[in-house]
C-alpha atoms as a PDB file:
ATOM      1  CA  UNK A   1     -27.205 -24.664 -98.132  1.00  0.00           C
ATOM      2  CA  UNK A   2     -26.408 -25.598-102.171  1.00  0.00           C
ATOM      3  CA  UNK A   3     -24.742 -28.615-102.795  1.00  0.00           C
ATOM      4  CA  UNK A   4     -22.712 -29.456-105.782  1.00  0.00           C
ATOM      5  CA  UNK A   5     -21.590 -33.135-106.231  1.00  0.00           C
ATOM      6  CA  UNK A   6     -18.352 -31.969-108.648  1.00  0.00           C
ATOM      7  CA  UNK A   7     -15.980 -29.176-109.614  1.00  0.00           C
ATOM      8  CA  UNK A   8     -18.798 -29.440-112.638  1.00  0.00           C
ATOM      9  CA  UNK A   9     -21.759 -27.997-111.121  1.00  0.00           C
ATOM     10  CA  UNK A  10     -20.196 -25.222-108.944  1.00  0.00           C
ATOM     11  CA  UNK A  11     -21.819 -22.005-110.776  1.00  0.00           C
ATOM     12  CA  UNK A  12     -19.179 -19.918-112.627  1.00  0.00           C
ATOM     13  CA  UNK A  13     -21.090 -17.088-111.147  1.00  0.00           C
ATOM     14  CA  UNK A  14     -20.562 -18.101-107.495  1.00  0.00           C
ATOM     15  CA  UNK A  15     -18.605 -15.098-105.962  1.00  0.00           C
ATOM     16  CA  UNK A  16     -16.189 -15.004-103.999  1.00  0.00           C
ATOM     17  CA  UNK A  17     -15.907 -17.465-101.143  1.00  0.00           C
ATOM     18  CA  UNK A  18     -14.195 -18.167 -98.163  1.00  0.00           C
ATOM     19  CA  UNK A  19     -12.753 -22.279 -98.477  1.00  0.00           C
ATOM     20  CA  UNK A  20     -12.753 -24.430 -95.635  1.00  0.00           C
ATOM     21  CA  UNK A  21     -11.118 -27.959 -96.766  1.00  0.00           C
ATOM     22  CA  UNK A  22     -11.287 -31.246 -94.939  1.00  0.00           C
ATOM     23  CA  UNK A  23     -13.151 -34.760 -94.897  1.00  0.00           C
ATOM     24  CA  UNK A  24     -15.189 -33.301 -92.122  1.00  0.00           C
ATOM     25  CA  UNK A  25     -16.357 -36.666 -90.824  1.00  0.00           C
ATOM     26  CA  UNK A  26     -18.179 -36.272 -87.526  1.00  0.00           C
ATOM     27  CA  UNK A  27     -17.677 -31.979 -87.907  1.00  0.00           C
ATOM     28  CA  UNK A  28     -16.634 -32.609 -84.172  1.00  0.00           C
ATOM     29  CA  UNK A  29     -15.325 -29.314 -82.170  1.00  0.00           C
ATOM     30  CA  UNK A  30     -11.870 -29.528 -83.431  1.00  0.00           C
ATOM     31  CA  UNK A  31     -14.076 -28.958 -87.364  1.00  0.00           C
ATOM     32  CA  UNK A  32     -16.323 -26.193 -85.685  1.00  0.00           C
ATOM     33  CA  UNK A  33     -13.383 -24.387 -84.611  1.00  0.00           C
ATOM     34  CA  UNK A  34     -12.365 -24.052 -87.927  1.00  0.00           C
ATOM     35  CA  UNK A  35     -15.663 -23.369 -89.516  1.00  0.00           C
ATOM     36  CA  UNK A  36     -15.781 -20.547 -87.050  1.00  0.00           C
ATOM     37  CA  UNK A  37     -12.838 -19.371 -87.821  1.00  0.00           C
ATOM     38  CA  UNK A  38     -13.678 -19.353 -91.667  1.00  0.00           C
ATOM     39  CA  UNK A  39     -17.051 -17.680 -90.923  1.00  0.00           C
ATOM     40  CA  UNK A  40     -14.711 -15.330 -89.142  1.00  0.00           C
ATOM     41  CA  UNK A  41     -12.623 -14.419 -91.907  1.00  0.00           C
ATOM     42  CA  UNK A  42     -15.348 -14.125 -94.368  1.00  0.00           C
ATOM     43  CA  UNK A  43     -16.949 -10.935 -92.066  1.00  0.00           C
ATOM     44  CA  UNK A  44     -13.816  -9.454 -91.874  1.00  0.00           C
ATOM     45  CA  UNK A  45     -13.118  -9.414 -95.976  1.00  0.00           C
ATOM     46  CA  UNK A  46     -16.768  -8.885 -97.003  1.00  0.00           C
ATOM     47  CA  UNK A  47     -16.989 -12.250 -98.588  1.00  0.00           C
ATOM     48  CA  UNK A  48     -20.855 -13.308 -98.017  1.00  0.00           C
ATOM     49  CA  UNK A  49     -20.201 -17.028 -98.468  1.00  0.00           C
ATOM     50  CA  UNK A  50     -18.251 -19.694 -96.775  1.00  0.00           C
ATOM     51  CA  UNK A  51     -17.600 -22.998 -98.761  1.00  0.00           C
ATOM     52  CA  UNK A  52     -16.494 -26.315 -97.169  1.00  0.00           C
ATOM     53  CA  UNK A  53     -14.825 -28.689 -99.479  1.00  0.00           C
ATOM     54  CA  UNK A  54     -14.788 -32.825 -98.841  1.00  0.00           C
ATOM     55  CA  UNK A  55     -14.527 -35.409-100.272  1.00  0.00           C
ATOM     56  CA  UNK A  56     -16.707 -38.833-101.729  1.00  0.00           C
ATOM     57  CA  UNK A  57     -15.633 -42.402-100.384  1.00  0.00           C
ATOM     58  CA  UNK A  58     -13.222 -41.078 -97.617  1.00  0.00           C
ATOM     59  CA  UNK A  59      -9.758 -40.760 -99.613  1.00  0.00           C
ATOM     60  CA  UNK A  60      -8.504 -44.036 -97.793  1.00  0.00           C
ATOM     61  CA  UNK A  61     -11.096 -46.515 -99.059  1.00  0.00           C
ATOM     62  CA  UNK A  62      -9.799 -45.679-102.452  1.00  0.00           C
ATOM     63  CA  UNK A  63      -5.852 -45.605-101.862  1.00  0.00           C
ATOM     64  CA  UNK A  64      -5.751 -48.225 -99.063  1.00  0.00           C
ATOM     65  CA  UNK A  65      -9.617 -49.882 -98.779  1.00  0.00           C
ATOM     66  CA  UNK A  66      -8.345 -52.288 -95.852  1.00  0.00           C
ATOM     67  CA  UNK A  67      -7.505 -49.340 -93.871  1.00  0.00           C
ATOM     68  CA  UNK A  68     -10.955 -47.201 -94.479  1.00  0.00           C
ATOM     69  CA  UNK A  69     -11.771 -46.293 -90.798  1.00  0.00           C
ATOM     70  CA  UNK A  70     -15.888 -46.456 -90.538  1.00  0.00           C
ATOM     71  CA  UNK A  71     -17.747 -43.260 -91.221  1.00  0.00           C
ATOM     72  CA  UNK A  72     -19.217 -41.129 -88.371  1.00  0.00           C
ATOM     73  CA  UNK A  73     -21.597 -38.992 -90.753  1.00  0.00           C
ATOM     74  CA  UNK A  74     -23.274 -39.594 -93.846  1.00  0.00           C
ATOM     75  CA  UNK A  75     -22.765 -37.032 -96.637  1.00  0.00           C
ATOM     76  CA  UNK A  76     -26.178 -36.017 -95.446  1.00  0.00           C
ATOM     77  CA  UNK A  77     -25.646 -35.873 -92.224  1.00  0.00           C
ATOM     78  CA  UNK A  78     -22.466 -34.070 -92.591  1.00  0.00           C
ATOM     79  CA  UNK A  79     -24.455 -31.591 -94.806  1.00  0.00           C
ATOM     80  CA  UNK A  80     -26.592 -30.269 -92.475  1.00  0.00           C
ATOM     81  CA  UNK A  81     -24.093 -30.246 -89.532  1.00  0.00           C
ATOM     82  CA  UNK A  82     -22.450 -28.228 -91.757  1.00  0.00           C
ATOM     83  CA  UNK A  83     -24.557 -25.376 -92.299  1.00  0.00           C
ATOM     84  CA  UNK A  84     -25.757 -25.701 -88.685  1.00  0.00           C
ATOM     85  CA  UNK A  85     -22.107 -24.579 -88.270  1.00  0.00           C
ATOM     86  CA  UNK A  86     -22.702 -21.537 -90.849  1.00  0.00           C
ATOM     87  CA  UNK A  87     -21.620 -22.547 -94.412  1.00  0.00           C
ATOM     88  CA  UNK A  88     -23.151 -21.648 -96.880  1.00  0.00           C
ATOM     89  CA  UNK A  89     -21.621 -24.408 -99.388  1.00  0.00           C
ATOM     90  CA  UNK A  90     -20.490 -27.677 -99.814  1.00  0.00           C
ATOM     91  CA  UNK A  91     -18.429 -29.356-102.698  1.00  0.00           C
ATOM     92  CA  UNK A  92     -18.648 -32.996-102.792  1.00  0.00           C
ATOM     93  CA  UNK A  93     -15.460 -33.915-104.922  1.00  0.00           C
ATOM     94  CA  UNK A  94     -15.653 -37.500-105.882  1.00  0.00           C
ATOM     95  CA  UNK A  95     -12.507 -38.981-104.620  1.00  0.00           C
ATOM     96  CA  UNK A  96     -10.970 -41.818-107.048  1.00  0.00           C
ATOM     97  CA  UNK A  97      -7.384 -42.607-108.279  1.00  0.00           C
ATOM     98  CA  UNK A  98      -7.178 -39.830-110.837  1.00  0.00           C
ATOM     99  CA  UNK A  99      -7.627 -36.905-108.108  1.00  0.00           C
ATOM    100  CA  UNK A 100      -5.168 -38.711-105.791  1.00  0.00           C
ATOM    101  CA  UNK A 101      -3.344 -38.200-108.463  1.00  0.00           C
ATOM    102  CA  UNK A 102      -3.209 -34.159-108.516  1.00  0.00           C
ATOM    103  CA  UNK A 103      -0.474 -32.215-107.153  1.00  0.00           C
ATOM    104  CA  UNK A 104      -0.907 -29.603-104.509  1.00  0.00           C
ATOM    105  CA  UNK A 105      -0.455 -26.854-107.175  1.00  0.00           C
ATOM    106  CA  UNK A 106      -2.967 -28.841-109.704  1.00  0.00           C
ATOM    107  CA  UNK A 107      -5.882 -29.143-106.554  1.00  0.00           C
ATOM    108  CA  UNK A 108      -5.313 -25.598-105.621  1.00  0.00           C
ATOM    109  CA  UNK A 109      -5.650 -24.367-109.686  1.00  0.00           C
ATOM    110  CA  UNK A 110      -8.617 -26.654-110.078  1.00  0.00           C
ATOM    111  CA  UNK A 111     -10.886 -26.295-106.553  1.00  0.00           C
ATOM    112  CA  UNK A 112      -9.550 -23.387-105.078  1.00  0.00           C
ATOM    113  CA  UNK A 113      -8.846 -20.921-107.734  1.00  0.00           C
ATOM    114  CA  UNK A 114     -10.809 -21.903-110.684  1.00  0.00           C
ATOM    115  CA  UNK A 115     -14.206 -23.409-109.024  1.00  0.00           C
ATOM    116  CA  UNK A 116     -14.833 -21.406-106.326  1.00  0.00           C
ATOM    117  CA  UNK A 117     -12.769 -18.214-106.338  1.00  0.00           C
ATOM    118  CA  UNK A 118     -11.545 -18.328-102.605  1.00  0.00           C
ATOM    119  CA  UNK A 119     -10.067 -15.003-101.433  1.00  0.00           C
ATOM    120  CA  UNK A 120      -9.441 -16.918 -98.135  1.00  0.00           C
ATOM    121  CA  UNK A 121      -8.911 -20.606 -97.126  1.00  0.00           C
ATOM    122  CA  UNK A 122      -8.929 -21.560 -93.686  1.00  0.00           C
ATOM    123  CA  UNK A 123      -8.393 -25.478 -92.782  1.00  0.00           C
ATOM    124  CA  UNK A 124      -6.727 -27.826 -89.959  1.00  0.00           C
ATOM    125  CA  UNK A 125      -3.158 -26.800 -89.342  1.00  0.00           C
ATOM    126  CA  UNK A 126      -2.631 -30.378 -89.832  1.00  0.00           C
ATOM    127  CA  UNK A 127      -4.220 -30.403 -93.158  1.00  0.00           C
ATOM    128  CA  UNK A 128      -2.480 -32.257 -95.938  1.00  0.00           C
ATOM    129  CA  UNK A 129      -3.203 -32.438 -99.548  1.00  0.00           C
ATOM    130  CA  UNK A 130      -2.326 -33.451-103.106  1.00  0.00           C
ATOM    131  CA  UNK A 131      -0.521 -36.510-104.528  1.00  0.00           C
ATOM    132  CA  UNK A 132       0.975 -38.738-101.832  1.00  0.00           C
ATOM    133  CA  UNK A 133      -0.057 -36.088 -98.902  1.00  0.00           C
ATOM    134  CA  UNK A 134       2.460 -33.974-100.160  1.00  0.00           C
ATOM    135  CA  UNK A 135       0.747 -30.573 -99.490  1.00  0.00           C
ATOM    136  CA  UNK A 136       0.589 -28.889 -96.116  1.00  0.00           C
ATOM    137  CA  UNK A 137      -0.548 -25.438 -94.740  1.00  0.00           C
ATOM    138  CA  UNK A 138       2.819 -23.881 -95.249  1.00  0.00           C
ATOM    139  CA  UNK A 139       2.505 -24.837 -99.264  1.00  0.00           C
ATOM    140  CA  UNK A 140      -0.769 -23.581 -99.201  1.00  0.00           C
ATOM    141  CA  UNK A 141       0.139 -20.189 -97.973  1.00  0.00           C
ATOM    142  CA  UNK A 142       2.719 -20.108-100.770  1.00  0.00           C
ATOM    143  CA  UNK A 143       0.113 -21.154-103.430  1.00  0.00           C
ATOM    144  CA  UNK A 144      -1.998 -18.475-101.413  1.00  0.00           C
ATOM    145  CA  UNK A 145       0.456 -15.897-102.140  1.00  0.00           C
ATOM    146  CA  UNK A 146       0.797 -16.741-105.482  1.00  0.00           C
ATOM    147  CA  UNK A 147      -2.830 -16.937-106.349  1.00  0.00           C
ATOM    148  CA  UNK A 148      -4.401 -13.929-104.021  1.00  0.00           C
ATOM    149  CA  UNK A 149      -6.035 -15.667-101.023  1.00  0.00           C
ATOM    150  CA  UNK A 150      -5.309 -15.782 -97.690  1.00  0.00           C
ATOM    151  CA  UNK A 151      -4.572 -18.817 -95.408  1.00  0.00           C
ATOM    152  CA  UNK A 152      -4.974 -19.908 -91.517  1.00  0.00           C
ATOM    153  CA  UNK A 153      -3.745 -22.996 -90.479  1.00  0.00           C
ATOM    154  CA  UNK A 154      -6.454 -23.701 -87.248  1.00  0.00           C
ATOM    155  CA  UNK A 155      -4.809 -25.558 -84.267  1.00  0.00           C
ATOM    156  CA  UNK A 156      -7.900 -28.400 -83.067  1.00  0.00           C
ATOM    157  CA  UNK A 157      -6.960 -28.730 -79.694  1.00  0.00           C
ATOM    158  CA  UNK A 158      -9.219 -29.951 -77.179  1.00  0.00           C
ATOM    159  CA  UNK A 159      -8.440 -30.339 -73.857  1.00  0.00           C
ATOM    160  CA  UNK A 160      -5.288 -33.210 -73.421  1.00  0.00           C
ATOM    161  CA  UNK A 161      -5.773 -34.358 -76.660  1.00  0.00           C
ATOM    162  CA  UNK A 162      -6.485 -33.097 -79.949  1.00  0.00           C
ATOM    163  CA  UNK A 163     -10.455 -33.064 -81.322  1.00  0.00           C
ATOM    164  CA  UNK A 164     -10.513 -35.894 -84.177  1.00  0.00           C
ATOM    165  CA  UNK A 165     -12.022 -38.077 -85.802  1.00  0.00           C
ATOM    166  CA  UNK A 166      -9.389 -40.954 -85.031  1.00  0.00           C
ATOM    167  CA  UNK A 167     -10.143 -39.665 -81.444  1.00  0.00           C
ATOM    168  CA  UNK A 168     -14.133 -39.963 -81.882  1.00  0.00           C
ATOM    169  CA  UNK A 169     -14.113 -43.380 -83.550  1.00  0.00           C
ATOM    170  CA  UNK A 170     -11.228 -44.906 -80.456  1.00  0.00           C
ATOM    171  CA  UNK A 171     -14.389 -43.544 -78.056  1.00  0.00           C
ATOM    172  CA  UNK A 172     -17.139 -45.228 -79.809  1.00  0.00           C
ATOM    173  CA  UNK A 173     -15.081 -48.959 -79.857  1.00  0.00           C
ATOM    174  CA  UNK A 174     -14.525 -48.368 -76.124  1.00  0.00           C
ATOM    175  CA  UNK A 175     -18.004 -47.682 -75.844  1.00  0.00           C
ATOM    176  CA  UNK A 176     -16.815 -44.348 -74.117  1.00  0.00           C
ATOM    177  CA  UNK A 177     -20.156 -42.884 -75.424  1.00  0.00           C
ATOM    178  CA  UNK A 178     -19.828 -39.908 -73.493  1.00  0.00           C
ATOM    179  CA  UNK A 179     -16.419 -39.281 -74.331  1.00  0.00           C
ATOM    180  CA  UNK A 180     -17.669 -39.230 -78.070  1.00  0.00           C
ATOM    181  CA  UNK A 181     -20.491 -36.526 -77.224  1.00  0.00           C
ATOM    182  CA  UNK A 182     -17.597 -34.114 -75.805  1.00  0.00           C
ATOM    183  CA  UNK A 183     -15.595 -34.479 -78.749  1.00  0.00           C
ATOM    184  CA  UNK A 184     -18.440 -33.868 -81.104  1.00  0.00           C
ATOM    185  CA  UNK A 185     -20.124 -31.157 -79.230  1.00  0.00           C
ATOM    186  CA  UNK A 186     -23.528 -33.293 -79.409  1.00  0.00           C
ATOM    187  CA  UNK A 187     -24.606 -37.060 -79.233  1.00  0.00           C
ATOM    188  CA  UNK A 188     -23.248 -39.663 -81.377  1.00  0.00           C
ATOM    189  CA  UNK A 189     -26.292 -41.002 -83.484  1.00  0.00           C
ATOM    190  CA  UNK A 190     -27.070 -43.349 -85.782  1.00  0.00           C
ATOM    191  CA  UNK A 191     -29.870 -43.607 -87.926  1.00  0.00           C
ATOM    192  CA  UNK A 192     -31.684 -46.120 -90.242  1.00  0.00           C
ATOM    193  CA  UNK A 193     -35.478 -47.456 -91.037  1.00  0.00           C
ATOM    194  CA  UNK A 194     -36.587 -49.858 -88.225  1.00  0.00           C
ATOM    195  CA  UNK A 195     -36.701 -53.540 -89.463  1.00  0.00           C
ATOM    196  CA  UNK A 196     -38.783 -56.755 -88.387  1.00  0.00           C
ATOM    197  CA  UNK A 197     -36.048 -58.510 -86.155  1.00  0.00           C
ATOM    198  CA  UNK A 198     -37.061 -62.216 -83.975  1.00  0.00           C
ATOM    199  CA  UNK A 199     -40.037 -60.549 -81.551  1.00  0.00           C
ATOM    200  CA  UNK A 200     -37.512 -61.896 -78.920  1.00  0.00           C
ATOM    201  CA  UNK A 201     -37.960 -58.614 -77.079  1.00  0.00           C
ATOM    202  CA  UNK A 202     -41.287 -58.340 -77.570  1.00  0.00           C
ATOM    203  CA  UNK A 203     -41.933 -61.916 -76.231  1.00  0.00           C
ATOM    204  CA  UNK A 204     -40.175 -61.044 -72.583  1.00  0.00           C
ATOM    205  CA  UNK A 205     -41.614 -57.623 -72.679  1.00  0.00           C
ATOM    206  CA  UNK A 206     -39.231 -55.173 -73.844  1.00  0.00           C
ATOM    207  CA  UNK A 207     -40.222 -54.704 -77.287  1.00  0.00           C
ATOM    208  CA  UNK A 208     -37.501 -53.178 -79.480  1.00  0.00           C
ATOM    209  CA  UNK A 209     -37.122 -51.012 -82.458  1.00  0.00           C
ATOM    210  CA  UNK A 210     -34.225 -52.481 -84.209  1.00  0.00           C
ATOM    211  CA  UNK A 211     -31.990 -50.948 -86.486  1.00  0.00           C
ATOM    212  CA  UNK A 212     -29.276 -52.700 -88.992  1.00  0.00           C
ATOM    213  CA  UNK A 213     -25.569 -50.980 -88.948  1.00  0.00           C
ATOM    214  CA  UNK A 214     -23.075 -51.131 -91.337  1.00  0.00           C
ATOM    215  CA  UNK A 215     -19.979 -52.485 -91.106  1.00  0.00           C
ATOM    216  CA  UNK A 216     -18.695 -48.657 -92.739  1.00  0.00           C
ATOM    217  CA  UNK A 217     -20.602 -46.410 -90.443  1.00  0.00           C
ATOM    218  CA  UNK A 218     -18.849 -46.646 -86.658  1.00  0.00           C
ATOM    219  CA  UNK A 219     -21.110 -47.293 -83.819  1.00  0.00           C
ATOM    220  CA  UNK A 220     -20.565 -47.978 -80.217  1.00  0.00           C
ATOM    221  CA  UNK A 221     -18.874 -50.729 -79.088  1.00  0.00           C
ATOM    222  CA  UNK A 222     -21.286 -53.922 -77.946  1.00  0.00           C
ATOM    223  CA  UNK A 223     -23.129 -53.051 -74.958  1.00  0.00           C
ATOM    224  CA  UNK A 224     -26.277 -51.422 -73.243  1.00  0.00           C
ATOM    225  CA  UNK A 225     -26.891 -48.039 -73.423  1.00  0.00           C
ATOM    226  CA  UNK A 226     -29.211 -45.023 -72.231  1.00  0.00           C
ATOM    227  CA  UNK A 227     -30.133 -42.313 -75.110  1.00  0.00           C
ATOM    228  CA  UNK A 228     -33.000 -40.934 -76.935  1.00  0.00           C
ATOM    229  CA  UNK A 229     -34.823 -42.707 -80.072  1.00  0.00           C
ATOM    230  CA  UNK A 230     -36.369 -39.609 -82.167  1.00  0.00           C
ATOM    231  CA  UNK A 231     -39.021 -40.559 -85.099  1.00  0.00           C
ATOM    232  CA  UNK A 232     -37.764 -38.388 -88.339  1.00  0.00           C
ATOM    233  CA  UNK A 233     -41.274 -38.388 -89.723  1.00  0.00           C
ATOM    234  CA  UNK A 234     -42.981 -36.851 -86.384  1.00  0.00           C
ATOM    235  CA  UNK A 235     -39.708 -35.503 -84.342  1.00  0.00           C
ATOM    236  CA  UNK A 236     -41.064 -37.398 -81.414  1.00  0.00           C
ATOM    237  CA  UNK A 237     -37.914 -38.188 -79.181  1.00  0.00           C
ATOM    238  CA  UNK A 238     -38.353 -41.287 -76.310  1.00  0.00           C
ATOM    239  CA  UNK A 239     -36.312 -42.036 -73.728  1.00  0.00           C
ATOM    240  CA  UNK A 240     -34.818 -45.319 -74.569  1.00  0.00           C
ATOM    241  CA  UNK A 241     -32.551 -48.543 -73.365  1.00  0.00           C
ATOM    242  CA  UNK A 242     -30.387 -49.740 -75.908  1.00  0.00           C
ATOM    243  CA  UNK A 243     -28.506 -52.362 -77.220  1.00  0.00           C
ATOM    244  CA  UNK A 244     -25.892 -52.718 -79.289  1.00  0.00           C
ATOM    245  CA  UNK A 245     -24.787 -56.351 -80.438  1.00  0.00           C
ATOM    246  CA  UNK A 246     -25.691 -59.611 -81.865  1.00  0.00           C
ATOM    247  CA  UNK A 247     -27.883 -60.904 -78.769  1.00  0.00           C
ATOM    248  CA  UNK A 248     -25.525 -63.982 -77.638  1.00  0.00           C
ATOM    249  CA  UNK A 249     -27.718 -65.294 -74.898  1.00  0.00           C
ATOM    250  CA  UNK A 250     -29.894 -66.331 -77.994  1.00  0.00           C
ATOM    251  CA  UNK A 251     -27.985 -69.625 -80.579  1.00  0.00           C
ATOM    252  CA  UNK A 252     -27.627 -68.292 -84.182  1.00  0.00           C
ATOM    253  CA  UNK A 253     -26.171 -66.238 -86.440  1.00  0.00           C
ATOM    254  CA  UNK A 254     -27.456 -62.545 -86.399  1.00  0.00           C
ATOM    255  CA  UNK A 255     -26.100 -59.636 -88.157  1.00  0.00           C
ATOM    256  CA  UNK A 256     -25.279 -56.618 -85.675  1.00  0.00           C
ATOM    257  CA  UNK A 257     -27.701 -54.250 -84.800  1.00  0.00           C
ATOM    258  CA  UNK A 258     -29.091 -51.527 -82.499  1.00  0.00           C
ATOM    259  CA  UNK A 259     -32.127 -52.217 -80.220  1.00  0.00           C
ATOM    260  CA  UNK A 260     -34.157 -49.741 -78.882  1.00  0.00           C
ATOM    261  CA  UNK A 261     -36.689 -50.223 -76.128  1.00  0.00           C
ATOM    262  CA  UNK A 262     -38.594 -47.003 -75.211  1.00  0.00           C
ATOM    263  CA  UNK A 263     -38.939 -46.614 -71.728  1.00  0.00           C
ATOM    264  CA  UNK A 264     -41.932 -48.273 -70.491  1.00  0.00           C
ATOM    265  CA  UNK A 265     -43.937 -48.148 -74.318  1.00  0.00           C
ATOM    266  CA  UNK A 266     -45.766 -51.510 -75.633  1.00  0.00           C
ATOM    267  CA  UNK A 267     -47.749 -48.988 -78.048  1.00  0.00           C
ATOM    268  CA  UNK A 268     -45.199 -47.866 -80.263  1.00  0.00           C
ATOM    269  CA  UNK A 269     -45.345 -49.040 -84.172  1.00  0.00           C
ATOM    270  CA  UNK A 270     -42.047 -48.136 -85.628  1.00  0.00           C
ATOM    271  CA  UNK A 271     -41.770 -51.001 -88.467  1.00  0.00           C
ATOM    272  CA  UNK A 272     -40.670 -49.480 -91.482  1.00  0.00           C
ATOM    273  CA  UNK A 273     -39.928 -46.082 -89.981  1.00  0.00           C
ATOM    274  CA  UNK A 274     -36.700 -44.135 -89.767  1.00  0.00           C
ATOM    275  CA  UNK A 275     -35.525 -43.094 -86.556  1.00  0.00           C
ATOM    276  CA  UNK A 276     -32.282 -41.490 -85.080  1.00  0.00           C
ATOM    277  CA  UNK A 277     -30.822 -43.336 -82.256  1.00  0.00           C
ATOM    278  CA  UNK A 278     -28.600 -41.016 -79.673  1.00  0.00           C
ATOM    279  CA  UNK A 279     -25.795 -42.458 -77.303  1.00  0.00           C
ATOM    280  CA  UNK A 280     -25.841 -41.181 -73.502  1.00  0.00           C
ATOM    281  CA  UNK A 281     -24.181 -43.198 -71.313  1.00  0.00           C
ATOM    282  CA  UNK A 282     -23.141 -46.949 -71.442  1.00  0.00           C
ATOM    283  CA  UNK A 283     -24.817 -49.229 -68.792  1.00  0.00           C
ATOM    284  CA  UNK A 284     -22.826 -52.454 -69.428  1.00  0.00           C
ATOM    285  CA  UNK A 285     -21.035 -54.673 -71.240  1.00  0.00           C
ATOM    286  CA  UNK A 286     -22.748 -57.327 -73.868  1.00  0.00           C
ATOM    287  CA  UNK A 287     -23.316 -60.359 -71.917  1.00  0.00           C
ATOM    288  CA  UNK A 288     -24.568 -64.181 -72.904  1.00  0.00           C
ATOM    289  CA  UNK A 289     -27.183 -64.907 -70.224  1.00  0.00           C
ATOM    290  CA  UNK A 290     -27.428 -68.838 -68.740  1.00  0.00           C
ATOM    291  CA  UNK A 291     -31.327 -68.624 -68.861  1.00  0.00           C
ATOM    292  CA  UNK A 292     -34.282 -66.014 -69.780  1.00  0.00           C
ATOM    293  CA  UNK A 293     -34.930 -65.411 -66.089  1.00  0.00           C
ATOM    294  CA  UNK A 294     -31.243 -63.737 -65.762  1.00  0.00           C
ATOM    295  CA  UNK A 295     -31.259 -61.886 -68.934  1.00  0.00           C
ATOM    296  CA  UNK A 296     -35.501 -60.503 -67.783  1.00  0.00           C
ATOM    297  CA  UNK A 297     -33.867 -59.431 -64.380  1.00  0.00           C
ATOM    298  CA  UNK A 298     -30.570 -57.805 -66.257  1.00  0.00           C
ATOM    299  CA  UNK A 299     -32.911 -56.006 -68.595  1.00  0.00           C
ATOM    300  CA  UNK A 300     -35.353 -54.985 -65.630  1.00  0.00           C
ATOM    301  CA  UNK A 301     -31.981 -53.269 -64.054  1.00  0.00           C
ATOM    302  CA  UNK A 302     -31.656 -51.526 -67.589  1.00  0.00           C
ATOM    303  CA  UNK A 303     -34.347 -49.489 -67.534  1.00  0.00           C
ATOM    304  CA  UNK A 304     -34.562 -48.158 -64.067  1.00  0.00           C
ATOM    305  CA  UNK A 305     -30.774 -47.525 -65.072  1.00  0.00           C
ATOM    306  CA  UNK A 306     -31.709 -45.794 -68.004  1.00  0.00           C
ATOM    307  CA  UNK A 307     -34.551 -44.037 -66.064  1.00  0.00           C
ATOM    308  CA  UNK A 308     -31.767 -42.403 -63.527  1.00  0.00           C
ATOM    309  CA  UNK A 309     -29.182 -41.083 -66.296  1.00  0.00           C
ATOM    310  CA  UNK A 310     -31.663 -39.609 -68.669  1.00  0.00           C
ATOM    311  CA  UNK A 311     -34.035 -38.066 -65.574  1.00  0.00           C
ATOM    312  CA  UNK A 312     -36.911 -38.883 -66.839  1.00  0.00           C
END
């Protein structure tokens, strides 16, 4: 799939496309819906190429930063979701104050018309757009008429509620891991390089790959999980027990993290390595231990947990 970080480096020679518009965080089933319904329109007019359009911080951490929700997917990660979902295209447009700025007439002109030639646009029928959200699907048909392209306004219903985002990130601080991985079609994952952490595991016999989050990428609530831990240098995948959390049965400050012990492994050298951790099923809540003898029995209870939900 090409990539083009601006309006810039779109080819003038590109073609005609089919646009499918939206910050695409998570491209959960409500997004595939849509993308199949783009890839659906672009058969049926002859257009060989579907384009998906999003944008670079998440429009709310530039107009209101204290109200940025955390990111499910990395632009890379959304990338290849992406064309796993059968687009051939993505334009990165780097949000800042000056394209909040643009009318709905001005971001049509400018991303629909002029960079990528769209003879169809197919996005969220609760897609909004332009200078204070003033833009919506029926303005866009009207531009669409106006312009020549086509436009389908996709309903993302899902069940009793509707697929979102919003919906995927309430999940994840509920620790509702599973409820995530229907939303999104897949496992929620996070990824990062495996750091040197306090041996604590290590010590009581669970050692644990640990990776760092970020306070801007969402992860699951604090708690013990089952999932997978899958090396992205080899594409091994483990079974694993993991934990989400600061470790309070331990005194000290520690930044939050996710700990990975792989089932029944002592031999595993992960320092320095990036891995993709994947969300199952939660086992329990976080919980600050009285002595080492509870917490070795608690963790003990993990694994043959973990054992029975991932079959293995």
């Amino acid at each position: 799939m090409q990539i083009w970080r601006s309006v810039e480096e779109v080819p003038a020679d590109l073609g005609p496309t089919v646009v499918t518009i939206g910050n695409f965080d998570g491209v959960h089933r409500g997004h595939q819906h849509v993308l199949q319904r783009a890839r659906a329109a672009a058969e049926r007019l002859g257009v060989e190429q579907v384009v998906a359009v999003t944008f670079d911080p998440h429009p709310m951490a530039v107009l209101r930063p204290e109200h940025a929700p955390p990111t499910l997917t990395s632009i890379p990660s959304r990338a290849d979701l992406l064309a796993q979902s059968g687009v051939d295209g993505l334009l990165v447009v780097p949000f800042d104050r000056e394209v909040a700025g643009w009318s709905p007439e001005t971001f049509v002109e400018r991303i629909i018309v002029d960079a990528l030639g769209a003879r169809a646009v197919v996005v969220g029928a609760n897609f909004r757009f332009g200078h204070k959200a003033a833009g919506d699907v029926a303005l866009l048909a009207e531009e669409g008429r106006r312009h020549g392209f086509e436009t389908e306004g996709v309903a993302l219903d899902g069940g009793p509620q509707v697929w979102s985002s919003t919906y995927v990130r309430h999940c994840l601080a509920t620790g509702d891991v599973a409820g995530a991985a229907e939303a999104l079609g897949r496992l929620h994952t996070v990824r990062g390089t495996v750091v040197r952490g306090d041996q604590r595991g290590r010590e009581l016999g669970f050692p644990t790959a640990n990776v760092p989050t970020r306070a801007e990428e969402a992860a699951p609530a604090d708690g013990v999980y089952a999932g997978w831990l899958t090396r992205q240098d080899t594409g091994e995948r483990f079974p694993a027990a993991i934990s989400v959390g600061t470790n309070p049965t331990f005194a000290g400050e520690r930044a939050r993290r996710v700990e990975s012990y792989v089932l029944d492994r002592d031999d595993l050298e992960l320092y320095g390595v990036e891995v993709e951790v994947a969300f199952v099923e939660r086992l329990r809540g976080m919980v600050a231990f009285e002595g080492i003898e509870a917490l070795i029995a608690t963790m003990h209870d993990d694994v043959r947990r973990a054992h029975e939900v991932l079959g293995v």
